[in-house]
Protein backbone atom coordinates (compact mmCIF):
# COMPACT_ATOMS: atom_id res chain seq x y z
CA UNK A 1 102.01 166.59 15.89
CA UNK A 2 101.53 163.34 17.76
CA UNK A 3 102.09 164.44 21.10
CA UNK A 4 105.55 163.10 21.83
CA UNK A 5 108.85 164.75 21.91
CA UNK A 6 111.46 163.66 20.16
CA UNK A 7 115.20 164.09 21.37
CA UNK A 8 117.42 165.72 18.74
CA UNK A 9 119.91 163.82 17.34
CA UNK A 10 123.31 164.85 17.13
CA UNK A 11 123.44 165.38 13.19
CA UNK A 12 119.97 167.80 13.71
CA UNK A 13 121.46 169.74 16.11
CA UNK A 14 124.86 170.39 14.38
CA UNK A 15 122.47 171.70 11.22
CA UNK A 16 120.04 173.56 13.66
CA UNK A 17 123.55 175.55 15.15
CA UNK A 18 124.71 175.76 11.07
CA UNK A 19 121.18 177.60 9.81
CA UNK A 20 121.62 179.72 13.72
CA UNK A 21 124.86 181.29 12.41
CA UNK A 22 126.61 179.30 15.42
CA UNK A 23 129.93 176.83 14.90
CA UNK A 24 129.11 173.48 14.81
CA UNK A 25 132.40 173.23 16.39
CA UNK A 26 131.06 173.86 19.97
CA UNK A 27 128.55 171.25 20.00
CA UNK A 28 131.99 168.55 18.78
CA UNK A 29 133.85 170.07 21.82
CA UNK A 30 131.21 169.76 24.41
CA UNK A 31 130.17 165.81 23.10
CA UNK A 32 134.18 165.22 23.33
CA UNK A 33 133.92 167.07 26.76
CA UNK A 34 130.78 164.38 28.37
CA UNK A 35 132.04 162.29 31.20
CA UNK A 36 133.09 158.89 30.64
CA UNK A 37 130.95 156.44 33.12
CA UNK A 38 133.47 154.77 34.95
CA UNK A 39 132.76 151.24 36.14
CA UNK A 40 134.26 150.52 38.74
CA UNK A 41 132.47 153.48 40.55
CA UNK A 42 129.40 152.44 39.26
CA UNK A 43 129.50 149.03 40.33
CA UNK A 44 130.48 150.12 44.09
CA UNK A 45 127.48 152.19 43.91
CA UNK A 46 124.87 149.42 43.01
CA UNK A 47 127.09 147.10 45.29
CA UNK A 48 126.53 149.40 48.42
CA UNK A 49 122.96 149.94 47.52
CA UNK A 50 122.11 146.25 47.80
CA UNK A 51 124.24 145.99 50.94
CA UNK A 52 122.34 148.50 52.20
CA UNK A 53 118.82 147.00 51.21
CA UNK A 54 119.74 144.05 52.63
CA UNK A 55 120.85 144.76 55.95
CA UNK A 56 117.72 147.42 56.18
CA UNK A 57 115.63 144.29 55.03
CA UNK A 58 116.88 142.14 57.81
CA UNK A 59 116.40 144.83 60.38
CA UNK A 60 112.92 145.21 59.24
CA UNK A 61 112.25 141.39 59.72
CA UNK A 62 114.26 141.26 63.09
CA UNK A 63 111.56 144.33 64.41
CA UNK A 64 108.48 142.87 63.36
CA UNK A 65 109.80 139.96 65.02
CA UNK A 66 110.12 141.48 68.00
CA UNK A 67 107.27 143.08 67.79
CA UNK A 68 104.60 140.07 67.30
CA UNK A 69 107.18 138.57 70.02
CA UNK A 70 106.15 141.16 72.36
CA UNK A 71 102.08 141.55 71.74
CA UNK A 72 101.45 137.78 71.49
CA UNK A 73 100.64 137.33 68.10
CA UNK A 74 101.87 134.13 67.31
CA UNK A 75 100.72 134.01 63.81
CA UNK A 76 102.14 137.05 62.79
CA UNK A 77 105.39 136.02 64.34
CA UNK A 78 105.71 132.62 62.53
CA UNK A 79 105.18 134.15 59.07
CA UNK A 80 108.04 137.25 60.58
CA UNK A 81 110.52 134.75 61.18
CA UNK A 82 109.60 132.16 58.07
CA UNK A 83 110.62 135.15 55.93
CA UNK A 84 113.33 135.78 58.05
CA UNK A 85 114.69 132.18 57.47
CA UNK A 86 113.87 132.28 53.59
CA UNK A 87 115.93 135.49 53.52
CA UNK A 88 118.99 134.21 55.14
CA UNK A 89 119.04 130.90 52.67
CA UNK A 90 119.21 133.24 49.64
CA UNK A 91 122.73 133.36 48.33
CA UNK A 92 124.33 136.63 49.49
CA UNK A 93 127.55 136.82 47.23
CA UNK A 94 130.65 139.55 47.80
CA UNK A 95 130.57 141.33 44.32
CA UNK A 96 133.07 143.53 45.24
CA UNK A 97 135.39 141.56 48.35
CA UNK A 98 136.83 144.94 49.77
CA UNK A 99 132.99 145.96 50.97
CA UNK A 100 132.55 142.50 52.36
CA UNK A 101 135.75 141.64 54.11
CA UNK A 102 136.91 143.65 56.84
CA UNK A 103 140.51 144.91 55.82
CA UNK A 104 144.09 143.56 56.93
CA UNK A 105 144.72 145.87 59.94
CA UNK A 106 142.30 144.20 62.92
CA UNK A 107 144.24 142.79 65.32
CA UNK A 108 142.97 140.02 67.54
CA UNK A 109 143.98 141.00 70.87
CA UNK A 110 141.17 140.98 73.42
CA UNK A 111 139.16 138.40 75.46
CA UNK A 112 136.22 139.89 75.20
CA UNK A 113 133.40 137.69 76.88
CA UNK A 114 130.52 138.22 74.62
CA UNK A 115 132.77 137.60 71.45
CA UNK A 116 133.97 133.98 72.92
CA UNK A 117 129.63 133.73 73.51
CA UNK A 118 129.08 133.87 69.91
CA UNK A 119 132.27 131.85 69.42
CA UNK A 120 131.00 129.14 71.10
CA UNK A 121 127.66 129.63 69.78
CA UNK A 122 129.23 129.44 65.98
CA UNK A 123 130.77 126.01 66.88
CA UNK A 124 127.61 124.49 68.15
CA UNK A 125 126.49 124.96 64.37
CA UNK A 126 128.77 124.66 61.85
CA UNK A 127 129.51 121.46 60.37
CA UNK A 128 126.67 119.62 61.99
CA UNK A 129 123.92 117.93 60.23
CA UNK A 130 123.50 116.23 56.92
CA UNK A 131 121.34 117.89 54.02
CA UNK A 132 119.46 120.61 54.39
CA UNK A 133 119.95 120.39 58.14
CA UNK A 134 123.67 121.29 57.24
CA UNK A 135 123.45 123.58 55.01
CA UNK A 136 121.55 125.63 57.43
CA UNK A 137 123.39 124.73 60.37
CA UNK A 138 126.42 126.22 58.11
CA UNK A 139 123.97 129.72 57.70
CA UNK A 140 123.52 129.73 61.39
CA UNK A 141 127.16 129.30 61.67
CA UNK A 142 128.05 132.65 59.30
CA UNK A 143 125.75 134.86 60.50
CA UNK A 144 127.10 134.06 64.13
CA UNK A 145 131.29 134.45 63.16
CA UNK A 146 130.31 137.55 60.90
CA UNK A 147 128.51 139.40 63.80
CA UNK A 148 131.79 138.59 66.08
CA UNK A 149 134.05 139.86 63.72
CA UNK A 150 131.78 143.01 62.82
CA UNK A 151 130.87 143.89 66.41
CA UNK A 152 134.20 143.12 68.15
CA UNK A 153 136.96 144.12 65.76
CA UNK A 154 139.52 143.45 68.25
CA UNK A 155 138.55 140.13 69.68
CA UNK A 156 141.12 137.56 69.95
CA UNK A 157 138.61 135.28 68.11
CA UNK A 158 138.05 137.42 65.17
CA UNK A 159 141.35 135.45 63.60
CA UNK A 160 139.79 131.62 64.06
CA UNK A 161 136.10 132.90 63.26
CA UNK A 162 137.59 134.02 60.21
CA UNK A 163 139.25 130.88 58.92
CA UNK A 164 136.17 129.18 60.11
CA UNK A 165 134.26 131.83 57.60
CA UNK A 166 136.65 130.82 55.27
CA UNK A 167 136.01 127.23 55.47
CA UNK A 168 132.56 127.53 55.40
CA UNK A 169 132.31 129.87 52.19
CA UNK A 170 134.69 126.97 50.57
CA UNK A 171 131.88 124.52 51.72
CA UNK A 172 129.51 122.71 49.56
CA UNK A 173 126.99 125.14 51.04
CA UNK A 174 128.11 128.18 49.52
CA UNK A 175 131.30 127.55 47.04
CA UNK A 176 132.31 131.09 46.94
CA UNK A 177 136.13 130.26 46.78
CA UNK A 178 137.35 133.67 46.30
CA UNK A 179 135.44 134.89 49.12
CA UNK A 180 137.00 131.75 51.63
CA UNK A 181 140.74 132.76 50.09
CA UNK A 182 140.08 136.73 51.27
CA UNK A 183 138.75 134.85 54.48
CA UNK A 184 141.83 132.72 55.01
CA UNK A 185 144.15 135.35 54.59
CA UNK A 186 142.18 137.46 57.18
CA UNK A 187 143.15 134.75 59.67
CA UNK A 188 146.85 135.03 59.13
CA UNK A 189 146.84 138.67 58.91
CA UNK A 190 145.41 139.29 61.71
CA UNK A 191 147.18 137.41 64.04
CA UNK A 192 150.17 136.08 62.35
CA UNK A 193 150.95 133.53 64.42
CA UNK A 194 147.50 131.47 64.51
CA UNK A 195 148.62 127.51 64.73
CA UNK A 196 145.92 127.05 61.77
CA UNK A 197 146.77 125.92 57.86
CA UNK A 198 145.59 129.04 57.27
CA UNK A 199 148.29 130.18 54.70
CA UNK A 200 148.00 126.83 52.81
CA UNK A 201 144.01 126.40 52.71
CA UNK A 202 144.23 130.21 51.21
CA UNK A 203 147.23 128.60 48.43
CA UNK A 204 145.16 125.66 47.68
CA UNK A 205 142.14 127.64 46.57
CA UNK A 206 144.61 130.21 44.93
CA UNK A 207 146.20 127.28 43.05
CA UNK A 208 143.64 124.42 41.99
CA UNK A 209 139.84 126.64 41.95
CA UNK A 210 141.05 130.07 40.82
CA UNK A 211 144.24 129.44 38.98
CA UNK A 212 145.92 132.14 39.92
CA UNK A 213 149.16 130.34 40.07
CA UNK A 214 151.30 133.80 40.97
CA UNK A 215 149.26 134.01 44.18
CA UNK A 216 149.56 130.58 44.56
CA UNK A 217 153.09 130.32 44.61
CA UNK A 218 153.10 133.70 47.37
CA UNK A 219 151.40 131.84 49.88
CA UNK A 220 153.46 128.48 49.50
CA UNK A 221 156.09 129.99 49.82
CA UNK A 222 154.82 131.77 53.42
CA UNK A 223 153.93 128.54 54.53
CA UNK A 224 157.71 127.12 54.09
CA UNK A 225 158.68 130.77 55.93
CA UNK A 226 156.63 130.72 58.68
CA UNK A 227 155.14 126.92 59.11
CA UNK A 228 156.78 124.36 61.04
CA UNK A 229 154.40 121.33 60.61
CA UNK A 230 156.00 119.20 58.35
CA UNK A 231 153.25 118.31 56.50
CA UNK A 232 152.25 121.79 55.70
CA UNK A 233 155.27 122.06 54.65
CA UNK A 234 155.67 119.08 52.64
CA UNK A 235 152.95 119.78 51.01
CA UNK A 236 153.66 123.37 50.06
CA UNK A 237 157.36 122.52 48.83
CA UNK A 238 155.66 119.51 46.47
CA UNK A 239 153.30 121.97 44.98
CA UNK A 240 155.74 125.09 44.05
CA UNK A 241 157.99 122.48 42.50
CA UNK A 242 155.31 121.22 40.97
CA UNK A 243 154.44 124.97 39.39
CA UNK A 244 157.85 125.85 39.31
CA UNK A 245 158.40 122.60 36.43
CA UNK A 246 155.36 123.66 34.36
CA UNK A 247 157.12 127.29 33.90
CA UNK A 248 157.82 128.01 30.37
């Protein structure tokens, strides 16, 4: 004996249950029995956990923040909000886009005065700067239209902040196109009768960086429904005849 246990293996246990008297026949059934692991459950599990780490990481940043704010210590407080910084340039993608994006049903419907604050706020970042200085500028700039849409659900500026989320995910700074397409159809969804390209920034990515050409073709076709701005739709009716000539 060395000390360790050792895990029967299927084939020992079956002769184990043979020299017992028992059917081997019941061991079959209950292996055929096990639970499959599904997934797609199991990757909304880990998906939530790191949500959930992250946002509980953030809050414990934001607190010591506060915290050193409040007692003076300015040391402390620098390194608080260097990590703080470092934390928001890591790459935060949407693994799974339903737990990321809010769903179809908001409505933007309210002035609501602090919403048009961060608004505002947003606008003062994104898109300024060159380098680095824009790249953060552009983190500044998410963080500010995610916390409008997330804390005022019914803001009549959840609809621009999120084709302005859109844009910015499609950016050089982040490149997450799917995530910018969910975002760009958020606009139009939720109000339907914004006056940006909304429908045909959403087709573009759709059509020319993820190739799905049936969605594609959806959302061109919206834009010659519901556009008026001839080169929207122009450009829309080029494209799906375009598609519709490369059909087999």
């Amino acid at each position: 004996m060395n000390g360790h246990y050792h895990r029967p293996t299927l084939a020992a246990a079956a002769v184990l249950l043979a020299a017992l008297g028992l059917p081997v026949s019941a061991l079959l059934n209950a292996q055929s029995r096990a639970p499959t692991p599904n997934p797609v459950a199991a990757e909304i599990t880990a998906v939530k956990r790191v949500i959930a780490a992250r946002r509980e990481y953030q809050a414990g940043l934001e607190a010591l923040r506060a915290t050193y704010t409040a007692n003076g210590d300015n040391e402390k407080l620098h390194w608080a909000e260097d990590e703080l910084k470092q934390f928001h340039r890591v790459p935060k993608h949407a693994y799974v886009l339903d737990l990321d994006v809010p769903g179809p049903g908001l409505r933007a419907e309210q002035n609501i005065p602090a919403a048009n604050d961060l608004y505002k706020r947003a606008m003062e970042y994104k898109d300024k700067g060159f380098g680095t200085d824009f790249v953060e500028n552009q983190i500044r700039a998410e963080l500010l239209f995610q916390q409008l849409v997330n804390q005022f659900p019914t803001s009549n500026k959840i609809s621009d902040a999120a084709y302005h989320l859109g844009d910015i995910y499609e950016s050089r700074a982040y490149r997450q196109f799917r995530r910018a397409g969910a975002y760009f159809e958020r606009c139009v969804q939720w109000n339907p009768n914004t006056h940006l390209d909304a429908r045909l920034r959403a087709a573009r990515l759709y059509d020319k960086a993820l190739n799905e050409r049936g969605r594609a073709i959806e959302l061109y076709k919206a834009v010659l429904t519901h556009e008026t701005d001839p080169k929207r739709t122009q450009e829309a009716q080029r494209r799906l005849n375009e598609l519709n000539e490369r059909s087999p």
